[in-house]
N, C-alpha and C. Protein backbone atom coordinates (compact mmCIF):
# COMPACT_ATOMS: atom_id res chain seq x y z
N UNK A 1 3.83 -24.51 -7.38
CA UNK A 1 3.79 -24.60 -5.94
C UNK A 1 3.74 -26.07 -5.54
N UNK A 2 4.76 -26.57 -4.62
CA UNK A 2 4.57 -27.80 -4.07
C UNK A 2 3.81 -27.58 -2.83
N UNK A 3 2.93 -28.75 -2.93
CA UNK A 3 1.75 -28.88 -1.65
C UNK A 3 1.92 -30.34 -1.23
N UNK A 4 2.22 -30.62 0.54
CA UNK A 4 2.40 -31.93 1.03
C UNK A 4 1.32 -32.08 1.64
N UNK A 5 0.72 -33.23 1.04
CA UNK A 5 -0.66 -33.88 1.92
C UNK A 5 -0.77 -35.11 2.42
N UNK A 6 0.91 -35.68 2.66
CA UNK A 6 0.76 -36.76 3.38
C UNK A 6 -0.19 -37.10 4.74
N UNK A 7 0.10 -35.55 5.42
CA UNK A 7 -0.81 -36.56 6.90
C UNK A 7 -2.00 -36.63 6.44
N UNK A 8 -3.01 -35.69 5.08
CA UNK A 8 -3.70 -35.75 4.96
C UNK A 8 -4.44 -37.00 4.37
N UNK A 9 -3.32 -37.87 3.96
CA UNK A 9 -4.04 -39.04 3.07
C UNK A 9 -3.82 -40.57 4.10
N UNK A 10 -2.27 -40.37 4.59
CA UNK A 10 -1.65 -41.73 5.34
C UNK A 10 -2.04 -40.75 7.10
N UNK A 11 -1.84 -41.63 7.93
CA UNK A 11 -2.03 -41.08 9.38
C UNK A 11 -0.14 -41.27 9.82
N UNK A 12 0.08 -40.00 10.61
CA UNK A 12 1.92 -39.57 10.29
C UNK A 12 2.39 -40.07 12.02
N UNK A 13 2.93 -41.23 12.29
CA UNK A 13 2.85 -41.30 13.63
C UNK A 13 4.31 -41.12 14.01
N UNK A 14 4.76 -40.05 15.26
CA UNK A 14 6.13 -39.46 15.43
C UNK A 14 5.81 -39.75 17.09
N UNK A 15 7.33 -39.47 17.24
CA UNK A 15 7.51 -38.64 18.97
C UNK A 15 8.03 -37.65 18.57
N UNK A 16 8.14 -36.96 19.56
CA UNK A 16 9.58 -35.86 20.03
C UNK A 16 9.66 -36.01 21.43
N UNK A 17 11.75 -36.00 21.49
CA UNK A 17 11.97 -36.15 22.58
C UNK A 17 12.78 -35.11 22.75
N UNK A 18 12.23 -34.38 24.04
CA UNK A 18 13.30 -33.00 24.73
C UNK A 18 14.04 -33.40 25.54
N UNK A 19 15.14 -32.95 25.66
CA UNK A 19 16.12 -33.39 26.62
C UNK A 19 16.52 -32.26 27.69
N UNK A 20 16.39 -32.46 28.52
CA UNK A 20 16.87 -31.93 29.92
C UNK A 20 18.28 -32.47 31.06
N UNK A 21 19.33 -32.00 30.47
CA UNK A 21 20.41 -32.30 31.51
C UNK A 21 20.90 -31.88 32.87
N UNK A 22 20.93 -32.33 33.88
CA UNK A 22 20.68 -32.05 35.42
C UNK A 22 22.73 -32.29 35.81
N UNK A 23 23.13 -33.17 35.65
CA UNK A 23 24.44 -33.80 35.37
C UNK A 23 25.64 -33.57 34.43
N UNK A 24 24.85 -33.50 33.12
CA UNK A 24 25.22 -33.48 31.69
C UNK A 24 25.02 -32.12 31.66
N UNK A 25 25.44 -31.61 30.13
CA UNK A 25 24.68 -30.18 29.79
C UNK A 25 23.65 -30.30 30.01
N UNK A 26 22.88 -28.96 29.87
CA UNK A 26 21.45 -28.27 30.21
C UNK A 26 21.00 -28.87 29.00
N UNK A 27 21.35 -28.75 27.49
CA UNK A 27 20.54 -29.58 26.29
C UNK A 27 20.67 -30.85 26.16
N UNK A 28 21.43 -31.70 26.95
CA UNK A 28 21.74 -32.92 26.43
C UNK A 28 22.48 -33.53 25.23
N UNK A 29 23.17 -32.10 24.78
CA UNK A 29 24.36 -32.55 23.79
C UNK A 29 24.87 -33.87 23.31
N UNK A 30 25.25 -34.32 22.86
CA UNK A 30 25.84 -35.71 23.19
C UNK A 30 25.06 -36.85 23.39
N UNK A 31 23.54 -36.54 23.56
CA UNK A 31 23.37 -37.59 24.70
C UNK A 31 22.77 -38.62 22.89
N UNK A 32 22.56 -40.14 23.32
CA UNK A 32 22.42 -40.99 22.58
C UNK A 32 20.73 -41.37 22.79
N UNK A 33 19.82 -41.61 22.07
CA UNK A 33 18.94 -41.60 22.31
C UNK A 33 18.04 -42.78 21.36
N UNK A 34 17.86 -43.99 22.11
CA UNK A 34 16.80 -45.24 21.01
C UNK A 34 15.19 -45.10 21.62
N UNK A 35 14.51 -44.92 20.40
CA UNK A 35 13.57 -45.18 20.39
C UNK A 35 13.21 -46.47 20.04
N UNK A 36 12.41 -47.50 21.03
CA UNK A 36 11.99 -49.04 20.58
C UNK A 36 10.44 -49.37 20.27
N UNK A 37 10.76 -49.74 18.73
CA UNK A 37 9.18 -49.96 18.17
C UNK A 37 8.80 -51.47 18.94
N UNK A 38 7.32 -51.49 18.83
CA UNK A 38 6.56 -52.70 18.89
C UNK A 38 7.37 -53.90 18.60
N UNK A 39 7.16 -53.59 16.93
CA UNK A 39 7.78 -54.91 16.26
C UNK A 39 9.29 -55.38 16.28
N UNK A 40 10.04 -54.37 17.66
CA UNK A 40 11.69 -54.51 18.10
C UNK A 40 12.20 -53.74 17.63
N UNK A 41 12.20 -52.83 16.00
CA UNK A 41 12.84 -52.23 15.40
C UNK A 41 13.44 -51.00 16.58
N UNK A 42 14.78 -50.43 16.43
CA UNK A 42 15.09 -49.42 17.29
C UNK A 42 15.72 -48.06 16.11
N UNK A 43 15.19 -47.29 16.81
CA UNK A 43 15.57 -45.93 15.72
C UNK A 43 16.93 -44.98 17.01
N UNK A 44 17.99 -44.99 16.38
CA UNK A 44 19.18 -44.07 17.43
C UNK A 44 19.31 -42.45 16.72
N UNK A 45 19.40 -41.74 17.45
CA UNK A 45 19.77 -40.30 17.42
C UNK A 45 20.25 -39.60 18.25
N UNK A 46 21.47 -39.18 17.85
CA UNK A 46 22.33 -38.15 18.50
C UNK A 46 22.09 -37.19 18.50
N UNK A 47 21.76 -36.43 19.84
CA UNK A 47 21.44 -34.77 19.82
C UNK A 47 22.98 -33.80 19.63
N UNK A 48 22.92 -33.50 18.39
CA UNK A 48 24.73 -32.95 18.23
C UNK A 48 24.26 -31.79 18.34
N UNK A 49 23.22 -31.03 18.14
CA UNK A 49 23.12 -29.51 17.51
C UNK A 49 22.92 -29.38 16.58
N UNK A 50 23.45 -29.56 15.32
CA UNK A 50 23.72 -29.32 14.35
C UNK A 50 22.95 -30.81 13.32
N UNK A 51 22.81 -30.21 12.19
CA UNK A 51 22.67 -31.03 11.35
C UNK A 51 23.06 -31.03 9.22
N UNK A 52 23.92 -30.11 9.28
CA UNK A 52 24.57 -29.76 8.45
C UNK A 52 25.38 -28.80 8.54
N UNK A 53 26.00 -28.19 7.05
CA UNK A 53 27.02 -26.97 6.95
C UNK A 53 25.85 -25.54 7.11
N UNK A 54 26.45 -25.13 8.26
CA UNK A 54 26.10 -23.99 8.84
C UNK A 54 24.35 -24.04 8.96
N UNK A 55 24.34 -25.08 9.87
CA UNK A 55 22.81 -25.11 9.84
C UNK A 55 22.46 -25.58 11.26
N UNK A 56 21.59 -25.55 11.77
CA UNK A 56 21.26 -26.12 13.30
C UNK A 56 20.26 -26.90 13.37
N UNK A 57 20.19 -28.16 14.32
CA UNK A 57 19.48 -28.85 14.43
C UNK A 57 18.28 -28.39 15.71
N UNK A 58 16.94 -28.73 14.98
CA UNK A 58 16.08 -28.31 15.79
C UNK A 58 15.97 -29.24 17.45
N UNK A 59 15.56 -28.98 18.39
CA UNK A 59 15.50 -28.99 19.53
C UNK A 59 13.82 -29.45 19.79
N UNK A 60 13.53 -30.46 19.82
CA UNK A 60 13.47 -31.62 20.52
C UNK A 60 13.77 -32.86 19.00
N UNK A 61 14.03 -33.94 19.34
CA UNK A 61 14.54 -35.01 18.51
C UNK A 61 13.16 -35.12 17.93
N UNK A 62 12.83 -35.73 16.76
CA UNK A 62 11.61 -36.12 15.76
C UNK A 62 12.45 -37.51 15.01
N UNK A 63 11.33 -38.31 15.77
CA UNK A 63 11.44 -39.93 15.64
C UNK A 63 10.03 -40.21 14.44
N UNK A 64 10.30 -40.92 13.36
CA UNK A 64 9.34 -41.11 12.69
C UNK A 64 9.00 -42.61 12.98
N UNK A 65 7.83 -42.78 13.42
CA UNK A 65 7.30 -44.46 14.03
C UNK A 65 7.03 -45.30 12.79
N UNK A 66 6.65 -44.71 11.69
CA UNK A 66 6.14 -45.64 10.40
C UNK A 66 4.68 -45.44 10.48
N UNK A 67 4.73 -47.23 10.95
CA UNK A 67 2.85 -47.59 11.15
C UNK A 67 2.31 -47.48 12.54
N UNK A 68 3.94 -47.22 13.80
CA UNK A 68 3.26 -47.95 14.90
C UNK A 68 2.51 -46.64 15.43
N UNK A 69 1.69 -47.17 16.46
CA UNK A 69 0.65 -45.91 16.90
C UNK A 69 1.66 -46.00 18.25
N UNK A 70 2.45 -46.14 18.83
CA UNK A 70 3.12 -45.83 20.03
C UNK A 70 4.78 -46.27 20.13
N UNK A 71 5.80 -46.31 21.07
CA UNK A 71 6.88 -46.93 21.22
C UNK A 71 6.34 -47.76 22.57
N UNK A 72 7.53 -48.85 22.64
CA UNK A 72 7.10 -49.69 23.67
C UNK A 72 8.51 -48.77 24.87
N UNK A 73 9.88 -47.93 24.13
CA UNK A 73 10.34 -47.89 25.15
C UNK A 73 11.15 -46.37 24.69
N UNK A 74 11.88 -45.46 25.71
CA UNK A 74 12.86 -44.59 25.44
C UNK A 74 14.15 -45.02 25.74
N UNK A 75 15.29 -45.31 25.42
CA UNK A 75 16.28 -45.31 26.01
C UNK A 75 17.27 -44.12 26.09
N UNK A 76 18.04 -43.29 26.98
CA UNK A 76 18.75 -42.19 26.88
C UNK A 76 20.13 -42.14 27.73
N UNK A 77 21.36 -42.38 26.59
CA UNK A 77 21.95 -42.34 27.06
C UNK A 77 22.88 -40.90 27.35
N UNK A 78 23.10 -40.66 28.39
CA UNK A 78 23.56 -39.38 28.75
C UNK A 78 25.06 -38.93 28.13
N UNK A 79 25.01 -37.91 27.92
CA UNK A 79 26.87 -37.64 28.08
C UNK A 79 27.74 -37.89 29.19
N UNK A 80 27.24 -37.99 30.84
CA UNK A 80 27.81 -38.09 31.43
C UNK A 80 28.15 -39.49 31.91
N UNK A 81 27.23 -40.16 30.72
CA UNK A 81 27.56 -42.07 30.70
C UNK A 81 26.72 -42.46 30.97
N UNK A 82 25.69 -41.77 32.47
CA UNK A 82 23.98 -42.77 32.64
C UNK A 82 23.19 -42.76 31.62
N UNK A 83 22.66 -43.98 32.31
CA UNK A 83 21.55 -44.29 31.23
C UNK A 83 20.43 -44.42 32.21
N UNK A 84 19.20 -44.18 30.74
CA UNK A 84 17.98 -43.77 31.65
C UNK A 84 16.82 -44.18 30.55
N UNK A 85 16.38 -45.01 31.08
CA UNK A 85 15.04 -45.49 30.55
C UNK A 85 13.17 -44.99 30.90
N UNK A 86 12.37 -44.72 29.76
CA UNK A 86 10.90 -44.40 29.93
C UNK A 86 10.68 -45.96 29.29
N UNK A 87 9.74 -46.48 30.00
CA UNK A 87 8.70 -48.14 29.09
C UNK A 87 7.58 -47.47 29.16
N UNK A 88 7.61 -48.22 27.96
CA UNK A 88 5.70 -47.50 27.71
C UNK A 88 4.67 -48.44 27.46
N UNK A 89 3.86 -48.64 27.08
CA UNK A 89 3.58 -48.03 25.56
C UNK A 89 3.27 -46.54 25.84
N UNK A 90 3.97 -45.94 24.94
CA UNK A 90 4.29 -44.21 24.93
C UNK A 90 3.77 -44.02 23.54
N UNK A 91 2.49 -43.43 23.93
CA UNK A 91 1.80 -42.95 22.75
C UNK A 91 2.26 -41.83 21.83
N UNK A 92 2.17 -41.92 20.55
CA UNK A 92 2.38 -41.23 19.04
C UNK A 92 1.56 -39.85 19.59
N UNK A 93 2.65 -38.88 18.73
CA UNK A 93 1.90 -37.76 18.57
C UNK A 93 2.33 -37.09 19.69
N UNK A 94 3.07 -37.08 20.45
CA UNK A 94 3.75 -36.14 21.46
C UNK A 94 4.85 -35.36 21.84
N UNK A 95 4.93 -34.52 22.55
CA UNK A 95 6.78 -34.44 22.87
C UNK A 95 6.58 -34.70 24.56
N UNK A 96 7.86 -35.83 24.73
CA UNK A 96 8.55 -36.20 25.86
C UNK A 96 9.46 -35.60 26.25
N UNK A 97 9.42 -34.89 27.61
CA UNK A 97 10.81 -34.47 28.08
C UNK A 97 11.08 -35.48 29.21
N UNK A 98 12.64 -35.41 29.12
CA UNK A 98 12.91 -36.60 29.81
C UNK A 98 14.00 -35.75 30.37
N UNK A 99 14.29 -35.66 31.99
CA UNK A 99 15.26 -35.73 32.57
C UNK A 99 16.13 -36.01 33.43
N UNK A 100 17.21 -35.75 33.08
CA UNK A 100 18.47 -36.70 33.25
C UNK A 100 18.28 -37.07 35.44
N UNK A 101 18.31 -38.31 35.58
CA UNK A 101 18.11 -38.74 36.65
C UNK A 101 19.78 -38.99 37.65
N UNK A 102 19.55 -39.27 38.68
CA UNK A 102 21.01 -39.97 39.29
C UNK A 102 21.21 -41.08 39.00
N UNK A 103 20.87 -41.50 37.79
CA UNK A 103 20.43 -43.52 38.47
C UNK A 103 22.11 -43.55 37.83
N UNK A 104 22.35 -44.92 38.32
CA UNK A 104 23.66 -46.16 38.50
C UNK A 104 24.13 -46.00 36.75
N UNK A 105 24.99 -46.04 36.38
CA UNK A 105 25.37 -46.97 35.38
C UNK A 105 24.85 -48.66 35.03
């Protein structure tokens, strides 16, 4: 039997981000999505659906932070081209839903 006890030994710091499309699709298909660490690093993910042969991708995005205990920012870019920003510091350990706004290009 394999047994994982990482969170139990290291502390496991994530987001999740849900997407809500108002403009775009209702899931945010498509949409492009950076998470921005502290130390600048940026993590990108595409919400396609899918994430292999005949397999589906789970629904909300799972960003792994490393060490940081928060992001400083969300960036989301839409399918329908806007973009839409959360600044934080946006604390570890949550799910964010974010949705899609009117703002400008």
């Amino acid at each position: 039997m394999l047994v994982s006890d990482l969170a139990q030994r290291h502390a496991v710091h994530f987001l999740k981000v849900r997407l809500r499309g108002t403009r775009s699709n209702r899931e945010g298909l498509g949409a492009q999505v950076t998470v921005v660490l502290p130390d600048g690093r940026r993590i990108l993910k595409v919400l396609d659906g899918k994430s292999g042969y005949l397999s589906q991708s789970d629904l909300p995005l799972y960003f792994g932070l490393a060490d940081a205990d928060h992001a400083d920012a969300i960036d989301v870019r839409w399918p329908s081209g806007r973009r839409q920003s959360l600044v934080g510091p946006i604390k570890a350990g949550q799910t964010i839903e974010v949705i899609e706004q009117g703002l400008s290009r």
